[in-house]
C-alpha atoms as a PDB file:
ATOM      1  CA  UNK A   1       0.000   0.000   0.000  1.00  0.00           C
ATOM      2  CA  UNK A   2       1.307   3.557  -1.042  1.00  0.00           C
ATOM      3  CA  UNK A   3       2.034   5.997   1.534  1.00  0.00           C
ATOM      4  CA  UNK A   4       0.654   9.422   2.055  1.00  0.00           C
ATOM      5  CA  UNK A   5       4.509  10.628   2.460  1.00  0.00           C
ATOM      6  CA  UNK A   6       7.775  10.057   2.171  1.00  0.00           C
ATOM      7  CA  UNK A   7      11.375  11.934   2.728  1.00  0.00           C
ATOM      8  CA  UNK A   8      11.308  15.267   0.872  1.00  0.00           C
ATOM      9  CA  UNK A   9      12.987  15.117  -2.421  1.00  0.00           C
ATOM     10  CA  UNK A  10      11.886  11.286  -2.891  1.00  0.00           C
ATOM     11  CA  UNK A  11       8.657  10.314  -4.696  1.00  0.00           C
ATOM     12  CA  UNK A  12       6.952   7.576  -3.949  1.00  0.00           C
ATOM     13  CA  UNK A  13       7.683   5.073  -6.637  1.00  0.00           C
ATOM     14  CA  UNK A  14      11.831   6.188  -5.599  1.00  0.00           C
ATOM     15  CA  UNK A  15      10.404   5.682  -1.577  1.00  0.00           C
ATOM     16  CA  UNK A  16       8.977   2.181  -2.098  1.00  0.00           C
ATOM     17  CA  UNK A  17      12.058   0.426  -4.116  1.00  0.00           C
ATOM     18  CA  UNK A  18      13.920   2.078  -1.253  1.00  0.00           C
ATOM     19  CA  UNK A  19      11.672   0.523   1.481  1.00  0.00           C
ATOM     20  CA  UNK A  20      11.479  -3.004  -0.156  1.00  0.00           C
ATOM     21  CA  UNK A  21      15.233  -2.729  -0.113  1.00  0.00           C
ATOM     22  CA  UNK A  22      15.515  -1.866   3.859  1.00  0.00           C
ATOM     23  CA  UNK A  23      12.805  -4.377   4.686  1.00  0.00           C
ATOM     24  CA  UNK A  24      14.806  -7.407   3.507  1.00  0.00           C
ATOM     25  CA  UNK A  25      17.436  -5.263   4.950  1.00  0.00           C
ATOM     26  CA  UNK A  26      15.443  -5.491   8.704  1.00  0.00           C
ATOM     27  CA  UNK A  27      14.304  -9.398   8.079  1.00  0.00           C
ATOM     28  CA  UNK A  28      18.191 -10.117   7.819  1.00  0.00           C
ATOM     29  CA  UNK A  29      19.469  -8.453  10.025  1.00  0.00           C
ATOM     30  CA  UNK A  30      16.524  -9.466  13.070  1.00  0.00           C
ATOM     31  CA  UNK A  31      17.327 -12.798  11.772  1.00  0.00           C
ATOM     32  CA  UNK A  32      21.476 -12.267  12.452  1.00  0.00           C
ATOM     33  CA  UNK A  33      20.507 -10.898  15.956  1.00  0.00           C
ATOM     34  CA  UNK A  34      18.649 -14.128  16.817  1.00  0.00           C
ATOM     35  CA  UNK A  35      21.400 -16.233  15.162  1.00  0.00           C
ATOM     36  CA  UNK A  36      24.372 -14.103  17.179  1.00  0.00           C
ATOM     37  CA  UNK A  37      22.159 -14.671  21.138  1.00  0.00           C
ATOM     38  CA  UNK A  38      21.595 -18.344  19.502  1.00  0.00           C
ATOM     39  CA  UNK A  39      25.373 -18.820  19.255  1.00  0.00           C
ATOM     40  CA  UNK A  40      25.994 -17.434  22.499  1.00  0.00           C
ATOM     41  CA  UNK A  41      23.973 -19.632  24.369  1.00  0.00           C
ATOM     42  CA  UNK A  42      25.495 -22.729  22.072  1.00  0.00           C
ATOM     43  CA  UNK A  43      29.269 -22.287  22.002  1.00  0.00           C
ATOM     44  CA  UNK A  44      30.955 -24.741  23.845  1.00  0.00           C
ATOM     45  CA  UNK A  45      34.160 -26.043  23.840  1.00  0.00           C
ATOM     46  CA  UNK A  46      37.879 -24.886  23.225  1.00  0.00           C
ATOM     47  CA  UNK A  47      38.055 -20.591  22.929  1.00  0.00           C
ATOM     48  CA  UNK A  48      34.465 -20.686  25.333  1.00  0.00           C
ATOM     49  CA  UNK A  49      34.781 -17.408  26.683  1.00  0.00           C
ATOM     50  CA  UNK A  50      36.456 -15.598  23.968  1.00  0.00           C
ATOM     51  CA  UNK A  51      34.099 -16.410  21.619  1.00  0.00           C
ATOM     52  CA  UNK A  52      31.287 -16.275  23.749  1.00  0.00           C
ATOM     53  CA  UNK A  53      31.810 -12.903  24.735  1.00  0.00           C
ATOM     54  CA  UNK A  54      32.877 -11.429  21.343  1.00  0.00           C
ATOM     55  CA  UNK A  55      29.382 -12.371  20.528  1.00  0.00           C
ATOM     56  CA  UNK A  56      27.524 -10.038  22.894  1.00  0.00           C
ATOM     57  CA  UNK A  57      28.805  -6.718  21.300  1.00  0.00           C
ATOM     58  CA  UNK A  58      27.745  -8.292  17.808  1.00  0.00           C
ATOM     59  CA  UNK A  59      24.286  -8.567  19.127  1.00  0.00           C
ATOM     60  CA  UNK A  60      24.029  -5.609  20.639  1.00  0.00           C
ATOM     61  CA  UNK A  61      25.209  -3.013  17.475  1.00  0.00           C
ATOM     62  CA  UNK A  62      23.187  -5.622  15.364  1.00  0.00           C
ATOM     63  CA  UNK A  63      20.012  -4.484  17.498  1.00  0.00           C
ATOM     64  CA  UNK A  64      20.802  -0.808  17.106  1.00  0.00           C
ATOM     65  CA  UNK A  65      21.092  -1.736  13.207  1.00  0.00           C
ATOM     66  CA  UNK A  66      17.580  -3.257  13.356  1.00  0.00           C
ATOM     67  CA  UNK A  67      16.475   0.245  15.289  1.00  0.00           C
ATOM     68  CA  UNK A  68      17.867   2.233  12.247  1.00  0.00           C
ATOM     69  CA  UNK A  69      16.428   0.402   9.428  1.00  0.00           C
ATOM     70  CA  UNK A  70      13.316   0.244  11.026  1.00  0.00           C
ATOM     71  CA  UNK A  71      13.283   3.768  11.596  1.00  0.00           C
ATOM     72  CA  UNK A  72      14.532   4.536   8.352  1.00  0.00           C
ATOM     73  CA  UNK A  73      11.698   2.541   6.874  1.00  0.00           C
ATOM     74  CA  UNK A  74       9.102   4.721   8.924  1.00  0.00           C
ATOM     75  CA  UNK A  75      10.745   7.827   7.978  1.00  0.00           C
ATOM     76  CA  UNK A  76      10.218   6.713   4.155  1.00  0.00           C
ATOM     77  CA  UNK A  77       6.364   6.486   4.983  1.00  0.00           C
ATOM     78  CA  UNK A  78       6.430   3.027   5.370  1.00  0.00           C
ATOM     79  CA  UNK A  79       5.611  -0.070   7.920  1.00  0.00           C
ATOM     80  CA  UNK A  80       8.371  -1.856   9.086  1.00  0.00           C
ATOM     81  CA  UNK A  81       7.554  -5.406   9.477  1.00  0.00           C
ATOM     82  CA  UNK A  82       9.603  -7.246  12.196  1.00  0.00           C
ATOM     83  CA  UNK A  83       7.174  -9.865  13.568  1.00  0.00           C
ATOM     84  CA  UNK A  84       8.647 -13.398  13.936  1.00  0.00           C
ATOM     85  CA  UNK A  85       5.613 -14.493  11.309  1.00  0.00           C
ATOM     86  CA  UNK A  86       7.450 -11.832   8.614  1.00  0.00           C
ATOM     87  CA  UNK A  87      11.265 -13.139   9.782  1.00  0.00           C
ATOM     88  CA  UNK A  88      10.294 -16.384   8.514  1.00  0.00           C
ATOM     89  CA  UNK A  89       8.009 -15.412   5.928  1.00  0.00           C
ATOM     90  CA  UNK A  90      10.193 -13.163   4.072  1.00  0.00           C
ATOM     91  CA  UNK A  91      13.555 -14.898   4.428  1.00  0.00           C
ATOM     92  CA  UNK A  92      15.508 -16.335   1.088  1.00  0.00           C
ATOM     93  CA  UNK A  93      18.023 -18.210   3.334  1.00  0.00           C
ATOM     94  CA  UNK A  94      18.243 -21.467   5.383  1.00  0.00           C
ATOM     95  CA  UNK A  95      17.333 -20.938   9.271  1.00  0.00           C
ATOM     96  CA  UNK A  96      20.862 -21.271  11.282  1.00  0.00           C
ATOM     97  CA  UNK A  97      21.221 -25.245  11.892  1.00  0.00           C
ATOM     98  CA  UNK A  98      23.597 -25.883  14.743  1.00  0.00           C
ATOM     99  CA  UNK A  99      22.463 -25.988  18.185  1.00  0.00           C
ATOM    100  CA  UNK A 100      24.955 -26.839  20.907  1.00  0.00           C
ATOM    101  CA  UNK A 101      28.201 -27.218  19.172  1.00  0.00           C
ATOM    102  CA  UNK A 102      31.960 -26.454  18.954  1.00  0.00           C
ATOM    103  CA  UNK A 103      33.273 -22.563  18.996  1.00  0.00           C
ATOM    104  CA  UNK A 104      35.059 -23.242  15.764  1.00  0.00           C
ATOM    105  CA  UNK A 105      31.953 -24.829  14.054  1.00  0.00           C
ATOM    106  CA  UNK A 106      29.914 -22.051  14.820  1.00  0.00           C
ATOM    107  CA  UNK A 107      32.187 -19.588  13.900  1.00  0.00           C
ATOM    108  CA  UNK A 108      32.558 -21.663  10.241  1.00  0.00           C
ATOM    109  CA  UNK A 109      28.279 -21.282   9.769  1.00  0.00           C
ATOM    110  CA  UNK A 110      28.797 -17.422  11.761  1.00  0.00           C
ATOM    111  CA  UNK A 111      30.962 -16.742   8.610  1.00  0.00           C
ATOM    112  CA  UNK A 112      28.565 -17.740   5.876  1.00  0.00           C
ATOM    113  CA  UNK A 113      25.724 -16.059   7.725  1.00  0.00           C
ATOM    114  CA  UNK A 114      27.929 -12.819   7.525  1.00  0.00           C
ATOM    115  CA  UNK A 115      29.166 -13.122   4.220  1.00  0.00           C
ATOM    116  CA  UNK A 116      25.387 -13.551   3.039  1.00  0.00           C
ATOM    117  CA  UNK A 117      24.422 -10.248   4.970  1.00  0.00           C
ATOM    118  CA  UNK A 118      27.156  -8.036   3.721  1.00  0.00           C
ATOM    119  CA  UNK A 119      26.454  -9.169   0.088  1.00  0.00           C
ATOM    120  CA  UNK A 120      23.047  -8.359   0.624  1.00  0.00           C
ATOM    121  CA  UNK A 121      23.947  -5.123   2.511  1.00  0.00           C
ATOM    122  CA  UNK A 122      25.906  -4.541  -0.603  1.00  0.00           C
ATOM    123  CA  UNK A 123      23.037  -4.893  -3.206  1.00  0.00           C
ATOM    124  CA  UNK A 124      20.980  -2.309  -1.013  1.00  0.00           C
ATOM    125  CA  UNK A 125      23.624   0.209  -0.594  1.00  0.00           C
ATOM    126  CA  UNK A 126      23.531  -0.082  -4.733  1.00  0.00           C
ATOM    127  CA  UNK A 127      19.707   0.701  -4.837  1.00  0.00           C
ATOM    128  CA  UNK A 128      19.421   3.232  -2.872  1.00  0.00           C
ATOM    129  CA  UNK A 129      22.614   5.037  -3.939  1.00  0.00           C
ATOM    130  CA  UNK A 130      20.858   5.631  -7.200  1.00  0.00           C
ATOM    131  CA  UNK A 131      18.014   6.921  -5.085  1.00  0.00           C
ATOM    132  CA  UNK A 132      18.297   7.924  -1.990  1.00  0.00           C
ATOM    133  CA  UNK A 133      21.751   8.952  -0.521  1.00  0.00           C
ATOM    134  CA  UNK A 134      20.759   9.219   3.475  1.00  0.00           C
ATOM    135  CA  UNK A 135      19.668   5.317   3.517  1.00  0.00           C
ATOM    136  CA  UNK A 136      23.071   4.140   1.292  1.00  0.00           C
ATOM    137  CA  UNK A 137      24.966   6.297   3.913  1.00  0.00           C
ATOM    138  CA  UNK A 138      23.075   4.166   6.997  1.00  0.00           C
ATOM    139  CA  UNK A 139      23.753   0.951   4.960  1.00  0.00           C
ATOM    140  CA  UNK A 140      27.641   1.769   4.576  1.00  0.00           C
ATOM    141  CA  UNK A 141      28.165   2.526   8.530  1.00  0.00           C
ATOM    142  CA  UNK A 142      26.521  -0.830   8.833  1.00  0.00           C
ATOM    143  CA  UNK A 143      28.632  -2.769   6.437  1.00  0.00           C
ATOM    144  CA  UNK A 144      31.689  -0.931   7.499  1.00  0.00           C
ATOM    145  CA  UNK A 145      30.575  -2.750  11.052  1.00  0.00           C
ATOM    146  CA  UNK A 146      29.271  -6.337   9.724  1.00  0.00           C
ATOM    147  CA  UNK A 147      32.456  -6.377   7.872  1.00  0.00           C
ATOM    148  CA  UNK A 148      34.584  -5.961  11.230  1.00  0.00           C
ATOM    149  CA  UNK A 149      32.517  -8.783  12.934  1.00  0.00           C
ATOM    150  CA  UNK A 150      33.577 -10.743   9.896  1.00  0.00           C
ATOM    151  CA  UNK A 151      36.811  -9.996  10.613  1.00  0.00           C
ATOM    152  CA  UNK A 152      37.057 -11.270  14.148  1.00  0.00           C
ATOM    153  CA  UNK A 153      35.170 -14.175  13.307  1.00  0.00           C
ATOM    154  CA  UNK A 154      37.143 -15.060  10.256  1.00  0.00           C
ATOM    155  CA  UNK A 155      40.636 -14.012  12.402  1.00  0.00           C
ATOM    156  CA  UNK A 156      39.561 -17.460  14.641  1.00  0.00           C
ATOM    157  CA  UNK A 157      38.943 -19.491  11.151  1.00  0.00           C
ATOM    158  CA  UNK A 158      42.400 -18.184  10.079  1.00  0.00           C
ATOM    159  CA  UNK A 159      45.827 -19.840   9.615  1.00  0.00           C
ATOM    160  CA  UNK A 160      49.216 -17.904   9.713  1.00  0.00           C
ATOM    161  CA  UNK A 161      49.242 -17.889   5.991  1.00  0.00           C
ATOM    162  CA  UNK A 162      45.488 -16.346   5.736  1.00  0.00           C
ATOM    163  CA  UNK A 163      43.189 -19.544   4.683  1.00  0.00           C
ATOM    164  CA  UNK A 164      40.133 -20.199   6.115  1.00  0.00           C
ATOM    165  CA  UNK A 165      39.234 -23.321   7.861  1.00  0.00           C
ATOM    166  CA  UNK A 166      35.447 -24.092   7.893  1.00  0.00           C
END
């Protein structure tokens, strides 16, 4: 359903491919924040409590990132939808299969879940450059921060010569 307003400067065909964009934005990233408090109830084993509580900070900023989109959806005249019914509803991806298990196999499936969100983060930031500069600037603080979680999970997936173990 249109809205009766949107950001000035945007019109509401711009306003909607903008708002589709964030929503899969919000469905991802409430589904990362489940999947992050998930793992850190679940991690056991060698690395426990480094991995356990490098987790906790990921949750948290990925909250404040569902706050923003959210917001930024509302601001755009639309409805954000972040019910556990439109999660599962709108997802393209598998749900997160491990349950208790191993910090390093965790941190293996922690890695594809982040890859998947930054390419995805990367398709929006694409979009909405074209249309609407405000939500690509949101979408590249948030990347610039998924990509640092990446990069402390990947640096426990890591050898000394830089490949991956998964």
């Amino acid at each position: 359903m249109p809205s009766s307003y949107t950001a000035p400067g945007l019109d509401e065909a711009e306003a909607s491919k903008v708002r589709d964009a964030l929503q899969n934005r919000l469905v991802a990233l409430l589904d990362t924040q489940l999947t992050l408090k998930h793992i850190h109830w679940n991690v056991v084993g060698p690395n426990f409590i480094g991995v356990h509580e490098m987790i906790d900070p990921q949750y948290a900023e990925v909250a404040a990132m569902v706050d923003a989109v959210a917001e930024r959806i509302a601001t755009l005249g639309g409805s954000p939808k972040g019910t556990p019914g439109a999660v599962v509803s709108e997802r393209t991806w598998d749900d997160y299969k491990l349950d208790r298990a191993l910090t390093h196999e965790h941190l293996a499936a922690l890695d594809h879940v982040y890859v998947g969100l930054i390419e995805d983060h990367r398709k929006a930031i694409k979009i909405s450059g074209d249309i609407d500069p405000v939500t690509e600037d949101l979408l590249i603080g948030q990347t610039n921060q998924l990509e640092l979680f990446h990069w402390f999970v990947r640096a426990h997936l890591e050898d000394k010569s830089g490949n991956i173990s998964s």
